[in-house]
C-alpha atoms as a PDB file:
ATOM      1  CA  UNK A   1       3.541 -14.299  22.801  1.00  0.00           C
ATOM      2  CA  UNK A   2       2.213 -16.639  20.176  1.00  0.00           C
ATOM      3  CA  UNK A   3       3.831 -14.126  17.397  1.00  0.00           C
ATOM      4  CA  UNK A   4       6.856 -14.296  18.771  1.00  0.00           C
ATOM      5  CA  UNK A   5       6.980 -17.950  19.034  1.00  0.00           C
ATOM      6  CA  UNK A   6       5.900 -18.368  15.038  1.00  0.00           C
ATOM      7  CA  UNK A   7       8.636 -15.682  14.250  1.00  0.00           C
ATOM      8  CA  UNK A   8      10.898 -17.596  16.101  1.00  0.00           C
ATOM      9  CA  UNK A   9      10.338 -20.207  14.195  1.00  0.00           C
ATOM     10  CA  UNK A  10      11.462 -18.674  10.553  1.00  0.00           C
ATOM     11  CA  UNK A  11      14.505 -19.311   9.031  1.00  0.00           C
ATOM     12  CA  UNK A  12      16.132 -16.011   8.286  1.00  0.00           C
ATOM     13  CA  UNK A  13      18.233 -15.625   5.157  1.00  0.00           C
ATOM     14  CA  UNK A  14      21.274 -14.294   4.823  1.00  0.00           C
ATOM     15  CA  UNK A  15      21.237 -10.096   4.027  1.00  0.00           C
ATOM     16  CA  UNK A  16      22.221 -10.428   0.287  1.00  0.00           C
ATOM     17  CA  UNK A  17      18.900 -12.978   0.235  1.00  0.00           C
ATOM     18  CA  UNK A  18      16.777 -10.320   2.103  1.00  0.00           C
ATOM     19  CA  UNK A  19      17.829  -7.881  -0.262  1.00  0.00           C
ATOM     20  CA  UNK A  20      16.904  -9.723  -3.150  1.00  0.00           C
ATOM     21  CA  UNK A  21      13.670 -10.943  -1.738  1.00  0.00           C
ATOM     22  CA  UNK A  22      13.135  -6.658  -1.162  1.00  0.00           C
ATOM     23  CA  UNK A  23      13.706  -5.514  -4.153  1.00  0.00           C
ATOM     24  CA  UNK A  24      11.610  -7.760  -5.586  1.00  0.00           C
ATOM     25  CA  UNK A  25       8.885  -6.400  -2.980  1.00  0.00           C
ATOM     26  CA  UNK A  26       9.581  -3.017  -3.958  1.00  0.00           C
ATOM     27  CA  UNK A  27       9.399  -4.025  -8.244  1.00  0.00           C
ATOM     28  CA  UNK A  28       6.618  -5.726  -7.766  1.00  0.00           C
ATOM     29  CA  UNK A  29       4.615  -3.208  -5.675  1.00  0.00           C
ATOM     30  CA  UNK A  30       5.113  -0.182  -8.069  1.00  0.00           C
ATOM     31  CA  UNK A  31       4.518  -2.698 -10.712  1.00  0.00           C
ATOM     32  CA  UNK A  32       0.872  -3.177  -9.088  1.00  0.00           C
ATOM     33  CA  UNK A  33       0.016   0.583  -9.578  1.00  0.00           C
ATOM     34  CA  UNK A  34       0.325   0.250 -13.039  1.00  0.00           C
ATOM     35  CA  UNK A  35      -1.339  -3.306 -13.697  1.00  0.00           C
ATOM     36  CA  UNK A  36      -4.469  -1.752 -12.079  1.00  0.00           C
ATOM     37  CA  UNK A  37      -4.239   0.720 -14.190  1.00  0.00           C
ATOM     38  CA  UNK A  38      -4.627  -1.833 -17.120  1.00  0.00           C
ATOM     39  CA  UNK A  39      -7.498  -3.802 -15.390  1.00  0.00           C
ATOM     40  CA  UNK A  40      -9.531  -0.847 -14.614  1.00  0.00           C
ATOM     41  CA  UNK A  41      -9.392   0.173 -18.343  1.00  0.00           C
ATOM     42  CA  UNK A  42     -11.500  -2.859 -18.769  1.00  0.00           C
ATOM     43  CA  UNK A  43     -13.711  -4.166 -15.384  1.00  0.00           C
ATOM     44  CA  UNK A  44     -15.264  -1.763 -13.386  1.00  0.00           C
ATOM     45  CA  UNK A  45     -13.327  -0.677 -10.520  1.00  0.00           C
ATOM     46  CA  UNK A  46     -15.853  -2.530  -7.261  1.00  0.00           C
ATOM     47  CA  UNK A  47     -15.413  -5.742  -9.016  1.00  0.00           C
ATOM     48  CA  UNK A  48     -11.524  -5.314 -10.083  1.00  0.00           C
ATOM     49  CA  UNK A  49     -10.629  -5.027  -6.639  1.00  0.00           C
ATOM     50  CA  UNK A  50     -13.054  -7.607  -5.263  1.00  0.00           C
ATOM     51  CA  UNK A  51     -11.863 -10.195  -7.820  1.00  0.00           C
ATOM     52  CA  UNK A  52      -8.073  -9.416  -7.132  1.00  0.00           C
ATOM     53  CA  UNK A  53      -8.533 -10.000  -3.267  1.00  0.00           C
ATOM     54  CA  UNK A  54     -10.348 -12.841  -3.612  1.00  0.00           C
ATOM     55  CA  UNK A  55      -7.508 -14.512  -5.641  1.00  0.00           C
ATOM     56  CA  UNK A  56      -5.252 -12.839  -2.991  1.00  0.00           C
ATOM     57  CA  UNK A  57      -6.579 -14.519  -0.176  1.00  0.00           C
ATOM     58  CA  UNK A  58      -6.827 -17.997  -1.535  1.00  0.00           C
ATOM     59  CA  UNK A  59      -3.536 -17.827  -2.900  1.00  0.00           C
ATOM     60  CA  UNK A  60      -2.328 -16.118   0.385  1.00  0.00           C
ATOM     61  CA  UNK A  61      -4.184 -18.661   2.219  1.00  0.00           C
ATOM     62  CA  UNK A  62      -2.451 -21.994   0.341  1.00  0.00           C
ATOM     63  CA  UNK A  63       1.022 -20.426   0.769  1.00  0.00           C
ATOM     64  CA  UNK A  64       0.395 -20.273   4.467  1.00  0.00           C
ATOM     65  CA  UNK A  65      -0.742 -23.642   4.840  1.00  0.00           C
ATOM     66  CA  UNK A  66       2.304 -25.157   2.857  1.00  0.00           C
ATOM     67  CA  UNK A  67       4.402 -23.342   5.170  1.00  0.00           C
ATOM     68  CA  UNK A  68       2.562 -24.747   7.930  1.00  0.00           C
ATOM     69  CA  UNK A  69       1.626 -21.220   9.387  1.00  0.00           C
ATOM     70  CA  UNK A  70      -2.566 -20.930   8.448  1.00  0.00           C
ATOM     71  CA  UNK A  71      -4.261 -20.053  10.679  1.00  0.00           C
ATOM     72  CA  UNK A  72      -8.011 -18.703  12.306  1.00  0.00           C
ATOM     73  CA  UNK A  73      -7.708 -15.251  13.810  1.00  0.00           C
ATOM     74  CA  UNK A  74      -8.532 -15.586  17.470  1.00  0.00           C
ATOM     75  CA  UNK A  75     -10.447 -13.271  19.653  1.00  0.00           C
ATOM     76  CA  UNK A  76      -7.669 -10.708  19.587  1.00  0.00           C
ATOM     77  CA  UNK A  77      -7.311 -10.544  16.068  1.00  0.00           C
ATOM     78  CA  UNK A  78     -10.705  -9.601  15.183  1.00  0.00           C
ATOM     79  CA  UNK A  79     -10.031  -5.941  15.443  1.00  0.00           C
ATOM     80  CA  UNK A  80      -7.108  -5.477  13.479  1.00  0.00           C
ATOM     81  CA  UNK A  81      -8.487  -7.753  10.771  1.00  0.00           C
ATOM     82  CA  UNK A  82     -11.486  -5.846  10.247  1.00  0.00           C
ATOM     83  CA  UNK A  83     -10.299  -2.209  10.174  1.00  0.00           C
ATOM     84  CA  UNK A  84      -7.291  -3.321   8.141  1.00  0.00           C
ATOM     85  CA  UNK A  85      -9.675  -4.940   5.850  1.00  0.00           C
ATOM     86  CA  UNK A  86     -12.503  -2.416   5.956  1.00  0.00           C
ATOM     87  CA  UNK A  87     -10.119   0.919   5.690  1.00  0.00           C
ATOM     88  CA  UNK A  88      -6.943  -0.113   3.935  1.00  0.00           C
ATOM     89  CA  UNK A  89      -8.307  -3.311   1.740  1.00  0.00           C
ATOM     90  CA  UNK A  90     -11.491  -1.989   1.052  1.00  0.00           C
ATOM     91  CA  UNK A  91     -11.729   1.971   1.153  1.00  0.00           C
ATOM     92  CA  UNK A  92      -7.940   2.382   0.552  1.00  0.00           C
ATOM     93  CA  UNK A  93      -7.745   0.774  -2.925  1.00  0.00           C
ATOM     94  CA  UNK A  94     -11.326   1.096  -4.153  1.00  0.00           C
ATOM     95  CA  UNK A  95     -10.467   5.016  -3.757  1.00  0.00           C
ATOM     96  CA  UNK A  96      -7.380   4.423  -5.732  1.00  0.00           C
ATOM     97  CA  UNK A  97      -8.549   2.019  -8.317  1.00  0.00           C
ATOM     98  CA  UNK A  98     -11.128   4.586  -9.008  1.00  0.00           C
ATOM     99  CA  UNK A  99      -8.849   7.832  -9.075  1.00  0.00           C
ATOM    100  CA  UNK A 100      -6.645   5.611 -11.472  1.00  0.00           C
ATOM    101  CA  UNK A 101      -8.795   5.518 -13.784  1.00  0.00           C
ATOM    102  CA  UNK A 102      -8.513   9.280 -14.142  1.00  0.00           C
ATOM    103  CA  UNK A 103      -5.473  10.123 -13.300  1.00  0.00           C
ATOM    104  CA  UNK A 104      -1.838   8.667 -14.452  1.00  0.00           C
ATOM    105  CA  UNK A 105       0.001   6.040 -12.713  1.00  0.00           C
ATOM    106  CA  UNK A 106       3.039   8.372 -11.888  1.00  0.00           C
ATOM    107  CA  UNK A 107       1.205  11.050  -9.960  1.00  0.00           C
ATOM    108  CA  UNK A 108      -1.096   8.714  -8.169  1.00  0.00           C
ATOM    109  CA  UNK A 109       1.474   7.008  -7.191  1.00  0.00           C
ATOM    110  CA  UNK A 110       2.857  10.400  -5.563  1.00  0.00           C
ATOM    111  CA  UNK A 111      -0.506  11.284  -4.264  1.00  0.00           C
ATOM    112  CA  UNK A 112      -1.309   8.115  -2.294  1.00  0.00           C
ATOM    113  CA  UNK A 113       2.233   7.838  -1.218  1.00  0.00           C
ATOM    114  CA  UNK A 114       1.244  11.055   0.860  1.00  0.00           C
ATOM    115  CA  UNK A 115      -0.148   8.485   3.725  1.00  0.00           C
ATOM    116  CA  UNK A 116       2.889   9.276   5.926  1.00  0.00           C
ATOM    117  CA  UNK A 117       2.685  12.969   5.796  1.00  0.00           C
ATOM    118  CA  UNK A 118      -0.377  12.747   7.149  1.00  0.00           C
ATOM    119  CA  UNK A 119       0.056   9.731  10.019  1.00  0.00           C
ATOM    120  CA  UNK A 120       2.716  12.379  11.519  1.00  0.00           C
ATOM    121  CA  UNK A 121       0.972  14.883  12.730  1.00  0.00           C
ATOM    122  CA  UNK A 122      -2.345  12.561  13.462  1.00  0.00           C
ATOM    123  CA  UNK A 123      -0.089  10.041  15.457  1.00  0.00           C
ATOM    124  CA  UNK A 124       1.153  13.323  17.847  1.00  0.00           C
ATOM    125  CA  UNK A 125      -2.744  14.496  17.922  1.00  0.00           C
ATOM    126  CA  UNK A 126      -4.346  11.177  18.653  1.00  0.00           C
ATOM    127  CA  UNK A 127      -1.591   8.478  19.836  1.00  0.00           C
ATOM    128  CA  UNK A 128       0.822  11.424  21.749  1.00  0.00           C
ATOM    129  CA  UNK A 129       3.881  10.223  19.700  1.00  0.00           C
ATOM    130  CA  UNK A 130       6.340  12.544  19.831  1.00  0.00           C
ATOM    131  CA  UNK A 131       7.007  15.277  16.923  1.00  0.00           C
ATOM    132  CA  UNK A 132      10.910  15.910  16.784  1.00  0.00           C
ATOM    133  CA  UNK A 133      12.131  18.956  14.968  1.00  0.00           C
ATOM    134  CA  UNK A 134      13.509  16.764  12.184  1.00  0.00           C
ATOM    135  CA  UNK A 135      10.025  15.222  11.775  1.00  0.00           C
ATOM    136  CA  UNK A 136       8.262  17.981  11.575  1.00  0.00           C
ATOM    137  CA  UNK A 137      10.633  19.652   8.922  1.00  0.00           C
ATOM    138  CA  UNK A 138      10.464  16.658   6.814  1.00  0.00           C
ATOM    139  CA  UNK A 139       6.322  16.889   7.000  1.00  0.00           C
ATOM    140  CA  UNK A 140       6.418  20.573   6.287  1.00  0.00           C
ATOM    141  CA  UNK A 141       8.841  19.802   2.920  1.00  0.00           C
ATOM    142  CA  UNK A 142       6.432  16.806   1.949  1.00  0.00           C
ATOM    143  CA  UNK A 143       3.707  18.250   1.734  1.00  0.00           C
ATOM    144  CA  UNK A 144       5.109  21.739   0.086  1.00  0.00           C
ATOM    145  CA  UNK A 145       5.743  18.821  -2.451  1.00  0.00           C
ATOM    146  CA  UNK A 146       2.198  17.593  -2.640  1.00  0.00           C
ATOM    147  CA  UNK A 147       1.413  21.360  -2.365  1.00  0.00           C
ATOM    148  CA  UNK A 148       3.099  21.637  -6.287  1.00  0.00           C
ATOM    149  CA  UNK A 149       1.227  19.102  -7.793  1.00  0.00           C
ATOM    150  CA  UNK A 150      -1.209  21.030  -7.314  1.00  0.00           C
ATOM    151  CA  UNK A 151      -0.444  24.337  -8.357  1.00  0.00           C
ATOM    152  CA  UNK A 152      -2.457  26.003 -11.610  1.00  0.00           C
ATOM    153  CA  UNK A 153       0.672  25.639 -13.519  1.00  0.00           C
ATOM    154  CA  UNK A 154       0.922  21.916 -12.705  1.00  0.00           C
ATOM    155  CA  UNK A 155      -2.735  21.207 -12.119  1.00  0.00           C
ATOM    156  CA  UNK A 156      -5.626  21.788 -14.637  1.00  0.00           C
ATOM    157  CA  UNK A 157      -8.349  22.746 -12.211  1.00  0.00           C
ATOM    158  CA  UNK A 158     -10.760  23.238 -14.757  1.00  0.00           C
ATOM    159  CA  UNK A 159     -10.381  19.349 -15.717  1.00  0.00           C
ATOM    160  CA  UNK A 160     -13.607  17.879 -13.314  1.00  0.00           C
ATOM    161  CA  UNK A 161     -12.078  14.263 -13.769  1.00  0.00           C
ATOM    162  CA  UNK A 162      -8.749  15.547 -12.835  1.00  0.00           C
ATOM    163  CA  UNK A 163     -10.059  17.252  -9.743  1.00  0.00           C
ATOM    164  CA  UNK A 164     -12.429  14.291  -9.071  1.00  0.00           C
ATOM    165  CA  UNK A 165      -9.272  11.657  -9.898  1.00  0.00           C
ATOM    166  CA  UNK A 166      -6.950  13.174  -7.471  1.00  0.00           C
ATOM    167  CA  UNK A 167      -9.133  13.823  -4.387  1.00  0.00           C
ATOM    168  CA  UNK A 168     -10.278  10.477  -4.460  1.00  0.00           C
ATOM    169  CA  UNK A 169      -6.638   9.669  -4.002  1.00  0.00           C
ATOM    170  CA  UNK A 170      -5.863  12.015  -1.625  1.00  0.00           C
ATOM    171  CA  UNK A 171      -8.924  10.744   0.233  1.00  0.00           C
ATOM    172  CA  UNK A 172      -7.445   7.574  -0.074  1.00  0.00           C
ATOM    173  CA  UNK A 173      -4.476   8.000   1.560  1.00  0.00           C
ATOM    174  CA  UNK A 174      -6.369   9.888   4.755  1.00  0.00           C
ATOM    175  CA  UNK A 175      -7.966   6.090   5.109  1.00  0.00           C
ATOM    176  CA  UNK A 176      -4.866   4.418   4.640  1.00  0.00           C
ATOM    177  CA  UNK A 177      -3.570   6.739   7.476  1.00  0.00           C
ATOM    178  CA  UNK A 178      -6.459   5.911   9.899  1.00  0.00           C
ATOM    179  CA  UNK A 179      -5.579   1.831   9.410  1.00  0.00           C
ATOM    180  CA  UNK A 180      -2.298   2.669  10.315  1.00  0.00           C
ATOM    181  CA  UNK A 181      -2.902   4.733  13.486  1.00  0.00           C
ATOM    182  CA  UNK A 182      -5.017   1.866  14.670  1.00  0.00           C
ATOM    183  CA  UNK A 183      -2.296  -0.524  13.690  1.00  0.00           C
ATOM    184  CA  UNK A 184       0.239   1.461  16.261  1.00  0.00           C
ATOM    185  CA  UNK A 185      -1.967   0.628  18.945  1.00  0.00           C
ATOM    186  CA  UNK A 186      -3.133  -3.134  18.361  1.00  0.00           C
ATOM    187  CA  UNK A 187      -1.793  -5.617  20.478  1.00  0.00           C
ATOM    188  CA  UNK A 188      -1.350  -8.296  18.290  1.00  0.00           C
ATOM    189  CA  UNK A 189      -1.539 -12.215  18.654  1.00  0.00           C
ATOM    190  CA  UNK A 190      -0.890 -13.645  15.120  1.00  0.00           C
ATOM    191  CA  UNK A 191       1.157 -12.382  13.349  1.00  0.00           C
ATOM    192  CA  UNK A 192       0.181  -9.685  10.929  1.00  0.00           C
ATOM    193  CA  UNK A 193       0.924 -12.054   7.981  1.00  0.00           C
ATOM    194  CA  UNK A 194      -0.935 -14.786   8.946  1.00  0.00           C
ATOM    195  CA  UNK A 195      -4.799 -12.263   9.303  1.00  0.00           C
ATOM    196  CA  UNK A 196      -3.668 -10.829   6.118  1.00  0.00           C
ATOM    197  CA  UNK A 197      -5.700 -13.623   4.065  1.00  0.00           C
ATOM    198  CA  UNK A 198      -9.150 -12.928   6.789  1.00  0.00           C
ATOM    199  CA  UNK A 199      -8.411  -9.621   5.778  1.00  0.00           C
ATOM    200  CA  UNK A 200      -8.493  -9.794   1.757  1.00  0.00           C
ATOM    201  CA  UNK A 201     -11.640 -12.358   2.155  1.00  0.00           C
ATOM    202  CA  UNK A 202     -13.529 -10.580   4.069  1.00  0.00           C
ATOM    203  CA  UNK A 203     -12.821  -7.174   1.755  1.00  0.00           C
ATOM    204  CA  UNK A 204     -13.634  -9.428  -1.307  1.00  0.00           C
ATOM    205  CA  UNK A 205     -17.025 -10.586   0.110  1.00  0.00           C
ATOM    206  CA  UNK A 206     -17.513  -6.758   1.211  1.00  0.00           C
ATOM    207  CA  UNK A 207     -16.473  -5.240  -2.155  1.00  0.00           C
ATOM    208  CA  UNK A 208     -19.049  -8.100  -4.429  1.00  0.00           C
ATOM    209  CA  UNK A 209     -22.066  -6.606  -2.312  1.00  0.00           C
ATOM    210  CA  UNK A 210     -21.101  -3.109  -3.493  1.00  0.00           C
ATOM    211  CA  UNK A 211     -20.397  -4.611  -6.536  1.00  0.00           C
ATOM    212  CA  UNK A 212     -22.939  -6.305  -7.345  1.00  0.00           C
ATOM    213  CA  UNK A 213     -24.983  -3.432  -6.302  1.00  0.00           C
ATOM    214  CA  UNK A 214     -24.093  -0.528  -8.106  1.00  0.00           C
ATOM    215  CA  UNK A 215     -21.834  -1.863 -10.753  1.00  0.00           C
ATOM    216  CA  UNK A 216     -24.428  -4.498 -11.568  1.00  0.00           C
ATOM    217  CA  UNK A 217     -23.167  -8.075 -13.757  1.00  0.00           C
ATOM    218  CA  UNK A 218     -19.592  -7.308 -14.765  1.00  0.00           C
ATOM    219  CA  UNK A 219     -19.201  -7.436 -18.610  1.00  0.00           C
ATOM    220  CA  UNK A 220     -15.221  -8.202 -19.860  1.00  0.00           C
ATOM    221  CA  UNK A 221     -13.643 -10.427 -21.769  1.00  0.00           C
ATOM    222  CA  UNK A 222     -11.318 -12.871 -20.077  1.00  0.00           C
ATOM    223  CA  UNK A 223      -8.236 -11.970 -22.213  1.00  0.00           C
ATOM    224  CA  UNK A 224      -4.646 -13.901 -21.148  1.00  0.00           C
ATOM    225  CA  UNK A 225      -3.811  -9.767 -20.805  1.00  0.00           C
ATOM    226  CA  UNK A 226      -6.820  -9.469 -18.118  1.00  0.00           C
ATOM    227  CA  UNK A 227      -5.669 -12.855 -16.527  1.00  0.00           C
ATOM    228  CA  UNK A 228      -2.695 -11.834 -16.335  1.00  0.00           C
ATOM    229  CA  UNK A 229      -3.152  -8.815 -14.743  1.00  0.00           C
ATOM    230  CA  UNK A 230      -5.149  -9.977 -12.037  1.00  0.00           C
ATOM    231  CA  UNK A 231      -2.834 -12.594 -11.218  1.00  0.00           C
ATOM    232  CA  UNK A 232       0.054 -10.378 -11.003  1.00  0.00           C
ATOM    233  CA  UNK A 233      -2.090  -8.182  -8.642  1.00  0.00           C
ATOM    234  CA  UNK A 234      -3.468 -11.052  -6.482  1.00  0.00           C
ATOM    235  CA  UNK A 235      -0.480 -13.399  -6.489  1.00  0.00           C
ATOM    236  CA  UNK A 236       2.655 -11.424  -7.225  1.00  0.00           C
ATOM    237  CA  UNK A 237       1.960  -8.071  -5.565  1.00  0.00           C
ATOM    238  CA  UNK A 238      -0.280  -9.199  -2.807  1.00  0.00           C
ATOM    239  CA  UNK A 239       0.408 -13.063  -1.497  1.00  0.00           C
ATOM    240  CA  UNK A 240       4.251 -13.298  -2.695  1.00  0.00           C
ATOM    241  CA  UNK A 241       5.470 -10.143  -2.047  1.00  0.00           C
ATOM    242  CA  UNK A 242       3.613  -9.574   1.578  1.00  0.00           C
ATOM    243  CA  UNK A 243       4.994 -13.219   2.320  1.00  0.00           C
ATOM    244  CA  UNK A 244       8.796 -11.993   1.570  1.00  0.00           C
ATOM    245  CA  UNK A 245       8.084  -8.821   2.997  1.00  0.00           C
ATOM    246  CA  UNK A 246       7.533 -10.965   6.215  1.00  0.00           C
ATOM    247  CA  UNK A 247      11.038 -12.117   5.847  1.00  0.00           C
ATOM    248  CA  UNK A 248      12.792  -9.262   5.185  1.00  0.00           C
ATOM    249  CA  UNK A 249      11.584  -7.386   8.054  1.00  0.00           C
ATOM    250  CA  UNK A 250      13.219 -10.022  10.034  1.00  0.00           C
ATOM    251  CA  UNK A 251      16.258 -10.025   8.665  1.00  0.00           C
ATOM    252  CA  UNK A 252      17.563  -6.090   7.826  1.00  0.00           C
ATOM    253  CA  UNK A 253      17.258  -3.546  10.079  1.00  0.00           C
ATOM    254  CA  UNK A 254      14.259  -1.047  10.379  1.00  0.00           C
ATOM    255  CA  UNK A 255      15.511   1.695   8.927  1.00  0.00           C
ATOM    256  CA  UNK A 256      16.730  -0.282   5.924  1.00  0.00           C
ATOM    257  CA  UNK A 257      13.370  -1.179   5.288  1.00  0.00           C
ATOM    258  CA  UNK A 258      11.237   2.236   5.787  1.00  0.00           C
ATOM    259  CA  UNK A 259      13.975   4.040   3.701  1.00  0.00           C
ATOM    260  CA  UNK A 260      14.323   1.545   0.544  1.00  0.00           C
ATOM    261  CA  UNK A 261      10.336   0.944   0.052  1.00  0.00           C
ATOM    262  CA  UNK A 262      10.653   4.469  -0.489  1.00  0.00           C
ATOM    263  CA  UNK A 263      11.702   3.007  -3.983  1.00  0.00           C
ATOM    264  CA  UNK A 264       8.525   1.701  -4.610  1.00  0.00           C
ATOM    265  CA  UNK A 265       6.989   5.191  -6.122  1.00  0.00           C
ATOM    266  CA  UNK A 266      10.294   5.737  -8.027  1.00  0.00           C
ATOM    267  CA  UNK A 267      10.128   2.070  -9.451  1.00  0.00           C
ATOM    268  CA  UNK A 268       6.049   2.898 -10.421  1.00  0.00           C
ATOM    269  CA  UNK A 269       6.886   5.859 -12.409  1.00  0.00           C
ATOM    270  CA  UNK A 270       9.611   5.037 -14.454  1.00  0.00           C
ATOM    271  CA  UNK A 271       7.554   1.352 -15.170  1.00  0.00           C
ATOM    272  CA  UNK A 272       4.304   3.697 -15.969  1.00  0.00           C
ATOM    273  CA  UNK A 273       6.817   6.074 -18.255  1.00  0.00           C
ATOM    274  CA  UNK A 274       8.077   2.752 -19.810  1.00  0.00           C
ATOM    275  CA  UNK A 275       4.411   0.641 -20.768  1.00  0.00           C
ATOM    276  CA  UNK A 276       2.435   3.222 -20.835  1.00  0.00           C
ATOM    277  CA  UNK A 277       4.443   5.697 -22.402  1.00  0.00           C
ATOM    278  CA  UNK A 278       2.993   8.509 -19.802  1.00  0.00           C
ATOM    279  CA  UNK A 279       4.718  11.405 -19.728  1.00  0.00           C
ATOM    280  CA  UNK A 280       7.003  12.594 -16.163  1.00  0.00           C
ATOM    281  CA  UNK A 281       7.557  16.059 -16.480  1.00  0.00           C
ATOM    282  CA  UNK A 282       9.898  18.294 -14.452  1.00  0.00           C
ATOM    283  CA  UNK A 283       7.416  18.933 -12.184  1.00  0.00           C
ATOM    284  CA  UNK A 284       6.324  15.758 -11.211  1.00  0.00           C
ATOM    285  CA  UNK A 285       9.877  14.901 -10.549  1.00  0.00           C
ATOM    286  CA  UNK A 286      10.606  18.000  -8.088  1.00  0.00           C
ATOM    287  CA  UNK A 287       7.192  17.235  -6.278  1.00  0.00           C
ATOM    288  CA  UNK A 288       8.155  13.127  -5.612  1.00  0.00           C
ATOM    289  CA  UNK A 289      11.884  14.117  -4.663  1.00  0.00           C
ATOM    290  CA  UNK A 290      10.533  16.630  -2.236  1.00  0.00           C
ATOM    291  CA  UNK A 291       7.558  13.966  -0.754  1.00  0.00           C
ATOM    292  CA  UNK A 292       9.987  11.094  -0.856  1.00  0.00           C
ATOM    293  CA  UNK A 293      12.940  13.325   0.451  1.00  0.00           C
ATOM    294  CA  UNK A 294      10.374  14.789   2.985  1.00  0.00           C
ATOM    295  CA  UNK A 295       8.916  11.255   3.726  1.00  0.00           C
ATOM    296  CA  UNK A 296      12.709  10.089   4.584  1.00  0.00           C
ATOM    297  CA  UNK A 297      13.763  12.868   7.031  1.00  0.00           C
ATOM    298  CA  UNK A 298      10.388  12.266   9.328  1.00  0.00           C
ATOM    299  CA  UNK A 299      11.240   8.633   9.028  1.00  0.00           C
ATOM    300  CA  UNK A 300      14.467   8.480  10.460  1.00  0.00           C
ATOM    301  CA  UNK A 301      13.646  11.035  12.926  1.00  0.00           C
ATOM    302  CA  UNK A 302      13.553   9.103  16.409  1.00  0.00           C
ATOM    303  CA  UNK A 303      14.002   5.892  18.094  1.00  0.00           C
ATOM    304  CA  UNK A 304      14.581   2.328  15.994  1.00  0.00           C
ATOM    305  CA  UNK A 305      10.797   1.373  17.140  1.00  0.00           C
ATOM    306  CA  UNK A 306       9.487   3.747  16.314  1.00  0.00           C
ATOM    307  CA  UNK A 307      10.947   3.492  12.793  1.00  0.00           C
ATOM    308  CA  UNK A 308       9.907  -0.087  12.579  1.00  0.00           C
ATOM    309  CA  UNK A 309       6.183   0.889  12.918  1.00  0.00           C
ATOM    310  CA  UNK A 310       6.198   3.901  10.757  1.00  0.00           C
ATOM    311  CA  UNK A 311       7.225   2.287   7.392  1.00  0.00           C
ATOM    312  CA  UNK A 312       5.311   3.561   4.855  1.00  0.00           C
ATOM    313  CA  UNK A 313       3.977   0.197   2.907  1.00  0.00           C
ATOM    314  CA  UNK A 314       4.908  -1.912   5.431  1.00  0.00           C
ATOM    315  CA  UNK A 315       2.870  -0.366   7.981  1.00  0.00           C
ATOM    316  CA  UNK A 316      -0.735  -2.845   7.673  1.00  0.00           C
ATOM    317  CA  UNK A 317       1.483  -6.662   7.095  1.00  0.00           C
ATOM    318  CA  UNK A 318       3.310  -4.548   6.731  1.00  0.00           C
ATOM    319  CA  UNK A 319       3.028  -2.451   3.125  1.00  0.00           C
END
């Protein structure tokens, strides 16, 4: 196949470069959460996420074409580009962004990392993938975890934005879930970096129409914080780190990969608890080791492929 021949084609690093290029994946993903927590303090969320995958798929776009590897989806590709772009790109994050603004970084983070919980059971229901016993109990303890945030003690249910905050985010993650049951089934034909700039264009020209229609002209001050921001968001945590995500999962084995992303909502809280000086209470803390311990144990329940398509940020580029 035509993916295989371009993969073939990569150099792959040694594993102590592979690691480095990961962890810098997994920094500068849970560093995203909370950067788009600072941008949505000042541009309204449509246009914040429009602006950031615009700059994402230019700059996505020129690093492919340096590396000689640009290309324009083909038939095939059309499919996968425009659910990807539509659900995860579009629906995904604007339901995030949004429930950010509302709710702190740390337990979005833990909300939205819920996706795998629910691609489980959906992927046996829909796609007949097989449900060992080890999968199941690691579902059942993830979402008893998600379960907790939630619980009066935990969760002030009298708070509207709260309530409004957090179901945007679980809602979020049920989209994020569909775009990557349909990503189990695509055949692909480029490879899943190279549509990933179609993908973030084609969100960006979705998301200014909304924008432009119910947020109206945005109003913000182009601050070197704001530019910053958006950069880090566009070029770090979307073009960069999807690019060396590309070459890690060549290079260390599945189950290296779907276990230490796991990091990435670990990494976003304690940067969140750092900058922002948000608070991470005992709760919070029992609820992400039981999703991420839950989230583990389903993932390493089964055969190596089917580990290699069920990691949880990696699943669309992918994660």
């Amino acid at each position: 196949m035509r993916s295989q021949k371009l993969a073939s084609t990569l150099k792959v690093p040694s594993t102590h470069v592979a690691m480095l290029l990961f962890g810098i994946v997994v920094a500068s993903w849970g560093g995203t959460w909370v950067v788009i927590k600072v941008i949505v303090a000042e541009v309204p969320p449509l246009w914040a996420i429009a602006i950031r995958n615009g700059a994402a798929a230019v700059g996505l776009a020129l690093l492919l074409m340096v590396t000689g590897r640009f290309i324009v989806p083909r038939r095939g590709d059309w499919p996968i580009v425009l659910v990807t772009s539509l659900c995860h790109m579009t629906v995904f994050v604007v339901l995030m962004t949004i429930g950010l603004k509302y709710v702190p970084v740390g337990r979005s983070i833990m909300v939205g990392y819920t996706t795998p919980l629910w691609v489980a059971p959906a992927a046996w229901l829909f796609l007949k993938e097989p449900m060992p016993a080890r999968r199941i109990i690691g579902v059942i303890i993830g979402l008893i975890g998600t379960c907790m945030l939630f619980k009066p003690g935990a969760f002030d249910w009298h708070n509207h934005n709260a309530v409004m905050g957090n179901g945007l985010l679980l809602l979020s993650a049920l989209f994020w879930s569909a775009s990557i049951l349909y990503t189990r089934v695509h055949r692909w034909v480029s490879t899943p970096l190279q549509l990933v700039p179609w993908q973030a264009l084609i969100s960006a020209i979705v998301l200014t129409i909304l924008a432009s229609a119910f947020e109206g002209t945005p109003h913000f001050a182009p601050s070197v914080k704001l530019i910053s921001a958006f950069g880090y968001c566009s070029i770090v945590g979307v073009a960069i780190a999807y690019w060396a995500m590309t070459i890690v999962n060549s290079s260390l084995p599945a189950t290296t990969t779907s276990l230490g992303v796991l990091a990435t909502p670990i990494v976003g809280m304690a940067i969140s608890a750092f900058l922002l000086g948000e608070k991470i209470d005992t709760g919070l803390l029992v609820s992400a080791a039981m999703i991420i311990f839950g989230i583990a144990l389903g993932t390493t329940a089964g055969t190596r492929s089917h580990l290699a398509s069920t990691r949880p940020l990696t699943a669309e580029a992918k994660q």
